[in-house]
Protein backbone atom coordinates (compact mmCIF):
# COMPACT_ATOMS: atom_id res chain seq x y z
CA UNK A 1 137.65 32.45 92.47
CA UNK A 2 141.09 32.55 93.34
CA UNK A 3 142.13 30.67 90.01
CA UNK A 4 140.36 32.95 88.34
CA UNK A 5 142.08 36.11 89.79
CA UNK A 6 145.39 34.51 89.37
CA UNK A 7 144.36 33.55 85.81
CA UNK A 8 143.50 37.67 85.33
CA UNK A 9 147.11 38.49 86.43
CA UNK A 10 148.90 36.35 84.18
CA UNK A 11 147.16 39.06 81.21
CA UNK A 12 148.87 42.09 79.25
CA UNK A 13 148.06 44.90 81.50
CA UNK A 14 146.08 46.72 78.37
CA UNK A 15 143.86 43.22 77.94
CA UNK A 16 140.41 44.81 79.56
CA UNK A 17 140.74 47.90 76.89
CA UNK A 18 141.46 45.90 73.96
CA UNK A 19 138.10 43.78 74.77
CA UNK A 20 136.25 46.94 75.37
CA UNK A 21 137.26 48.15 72.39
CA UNK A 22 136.76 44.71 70.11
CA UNK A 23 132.92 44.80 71.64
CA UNK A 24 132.60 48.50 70.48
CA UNK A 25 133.80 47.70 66.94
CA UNK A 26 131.37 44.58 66.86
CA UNK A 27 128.73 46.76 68.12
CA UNK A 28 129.40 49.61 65.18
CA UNK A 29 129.42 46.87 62.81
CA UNK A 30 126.26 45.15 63.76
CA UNK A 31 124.51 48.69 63.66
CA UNK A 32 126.37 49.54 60.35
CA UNK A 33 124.85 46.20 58.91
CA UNK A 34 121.39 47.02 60.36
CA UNK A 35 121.54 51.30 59.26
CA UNK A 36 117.72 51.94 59.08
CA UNK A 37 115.71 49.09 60.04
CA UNK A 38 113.72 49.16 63.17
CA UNK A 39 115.28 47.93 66.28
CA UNK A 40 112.62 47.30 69.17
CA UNK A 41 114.62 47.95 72.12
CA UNK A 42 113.45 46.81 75.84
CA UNK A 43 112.69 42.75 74.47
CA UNK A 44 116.08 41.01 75.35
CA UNK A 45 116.36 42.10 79.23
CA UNK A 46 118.67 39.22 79.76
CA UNK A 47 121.37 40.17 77.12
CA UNK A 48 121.00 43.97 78.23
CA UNK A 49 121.51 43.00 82.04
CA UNK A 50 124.71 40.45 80.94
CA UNK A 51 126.37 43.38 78.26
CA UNK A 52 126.08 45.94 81.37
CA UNK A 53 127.65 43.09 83.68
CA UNK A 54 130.20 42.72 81.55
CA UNK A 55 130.77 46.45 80.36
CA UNK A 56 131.14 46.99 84.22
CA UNK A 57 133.71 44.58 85.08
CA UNK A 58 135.82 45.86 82.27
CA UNK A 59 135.72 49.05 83.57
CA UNK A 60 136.99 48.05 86.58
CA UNK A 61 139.35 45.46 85.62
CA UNK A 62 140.71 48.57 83.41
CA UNK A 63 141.37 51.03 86.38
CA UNK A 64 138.66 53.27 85.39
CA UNK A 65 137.24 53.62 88.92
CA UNK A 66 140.46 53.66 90.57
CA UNK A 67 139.40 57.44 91.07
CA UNK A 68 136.35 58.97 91.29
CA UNK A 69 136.24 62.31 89.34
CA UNK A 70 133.83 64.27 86.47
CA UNK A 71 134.42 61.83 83.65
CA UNK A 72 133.38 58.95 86.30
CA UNK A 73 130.88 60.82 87.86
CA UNK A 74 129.62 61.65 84.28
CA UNK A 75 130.03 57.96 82.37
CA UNK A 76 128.17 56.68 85.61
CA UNK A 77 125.39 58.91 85.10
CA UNK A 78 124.85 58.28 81.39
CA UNK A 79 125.58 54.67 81.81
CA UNK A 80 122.84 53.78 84.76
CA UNK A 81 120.01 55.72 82.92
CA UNK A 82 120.82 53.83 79.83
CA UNK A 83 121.18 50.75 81.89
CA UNK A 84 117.94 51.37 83.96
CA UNK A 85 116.31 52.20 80.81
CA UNK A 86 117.45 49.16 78.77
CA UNK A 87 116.87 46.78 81.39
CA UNK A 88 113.17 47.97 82.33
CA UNK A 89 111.17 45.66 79.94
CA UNK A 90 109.58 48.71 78.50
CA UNK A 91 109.59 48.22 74.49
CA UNK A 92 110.34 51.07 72.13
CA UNK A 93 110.41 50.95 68.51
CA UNK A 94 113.34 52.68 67.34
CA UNK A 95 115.15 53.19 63.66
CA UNK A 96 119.00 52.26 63.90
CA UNK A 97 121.50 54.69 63.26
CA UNK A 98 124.92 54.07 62.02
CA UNK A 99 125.89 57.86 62.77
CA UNK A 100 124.31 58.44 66.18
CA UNK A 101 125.85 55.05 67.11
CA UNK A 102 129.35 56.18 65.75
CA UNK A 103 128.83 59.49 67.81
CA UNK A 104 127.43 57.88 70.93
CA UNK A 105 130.44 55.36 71.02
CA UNK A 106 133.18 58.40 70.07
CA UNK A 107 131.56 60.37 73.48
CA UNK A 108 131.90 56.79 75.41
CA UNK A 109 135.58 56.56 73.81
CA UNK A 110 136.19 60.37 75.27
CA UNK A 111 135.15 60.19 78.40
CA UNK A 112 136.88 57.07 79.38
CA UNK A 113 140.14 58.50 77.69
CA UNK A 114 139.58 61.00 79.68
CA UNK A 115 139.28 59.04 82.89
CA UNK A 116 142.31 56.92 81.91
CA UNK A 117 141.23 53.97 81.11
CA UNK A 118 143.40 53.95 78.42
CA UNK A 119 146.29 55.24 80.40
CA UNK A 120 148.80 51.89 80.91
């Protein structure tokens, strides 16, 4: 653990944000590629539990948490429905939607501007 730690210091300070923000792009482009088929959400609990994992430790990594105010209090919300949702097991049929996705991700984008994530 400790190599790994040293290994994370030894990064550009703005390294968690620019991965955050690679994943979002690949995530816009694999629903821009899929716009209108049917997505059945709920069947990949695994790969749901890892991407929230993942999306956390960014987050921190990035000095999002580092306080505790409304856009925290608010992403935290959003994010453990979604998570608790996601990683349920409950399967939903749903049509894939390059706009809400764009929209959903701009909100994201806002609130953790916001919350200066993006702040160096």
């Amino acid at each position: 653990m400790e190599h790994l730690l040293s290994f994370l210091e030894t990064l550009p300070v703005w390294t968690p944000q620019a991965i955050y923000v690679s994943l979002l792009v690949i995530g816009l482009g694999k629903d821009l590629s899929r716009h209108g088929e049917v997505r059945i959400s709920g069947d990949k609990p695994v790969q749901e539990l890892t991407s929230t994992v993942i999306t956390i430790f960014l987050l921190i990594w990035g000095g999002f948490f580092l306080t505790f105010k409304t856009p925290q209090i608010i992403y935290s919300f959003i994010f453990l429905l979604g998570a608790g949702y996601r990683v349920s097991g409950k399967k939903q049929e749903t049509i894939v939607s390059f706009g809400t996705s764009f929209l959903v991700r701009a909100f994201i984008l806002g609130l953790l501007f916001w919350g200066g994530f993006f702040s160096f």
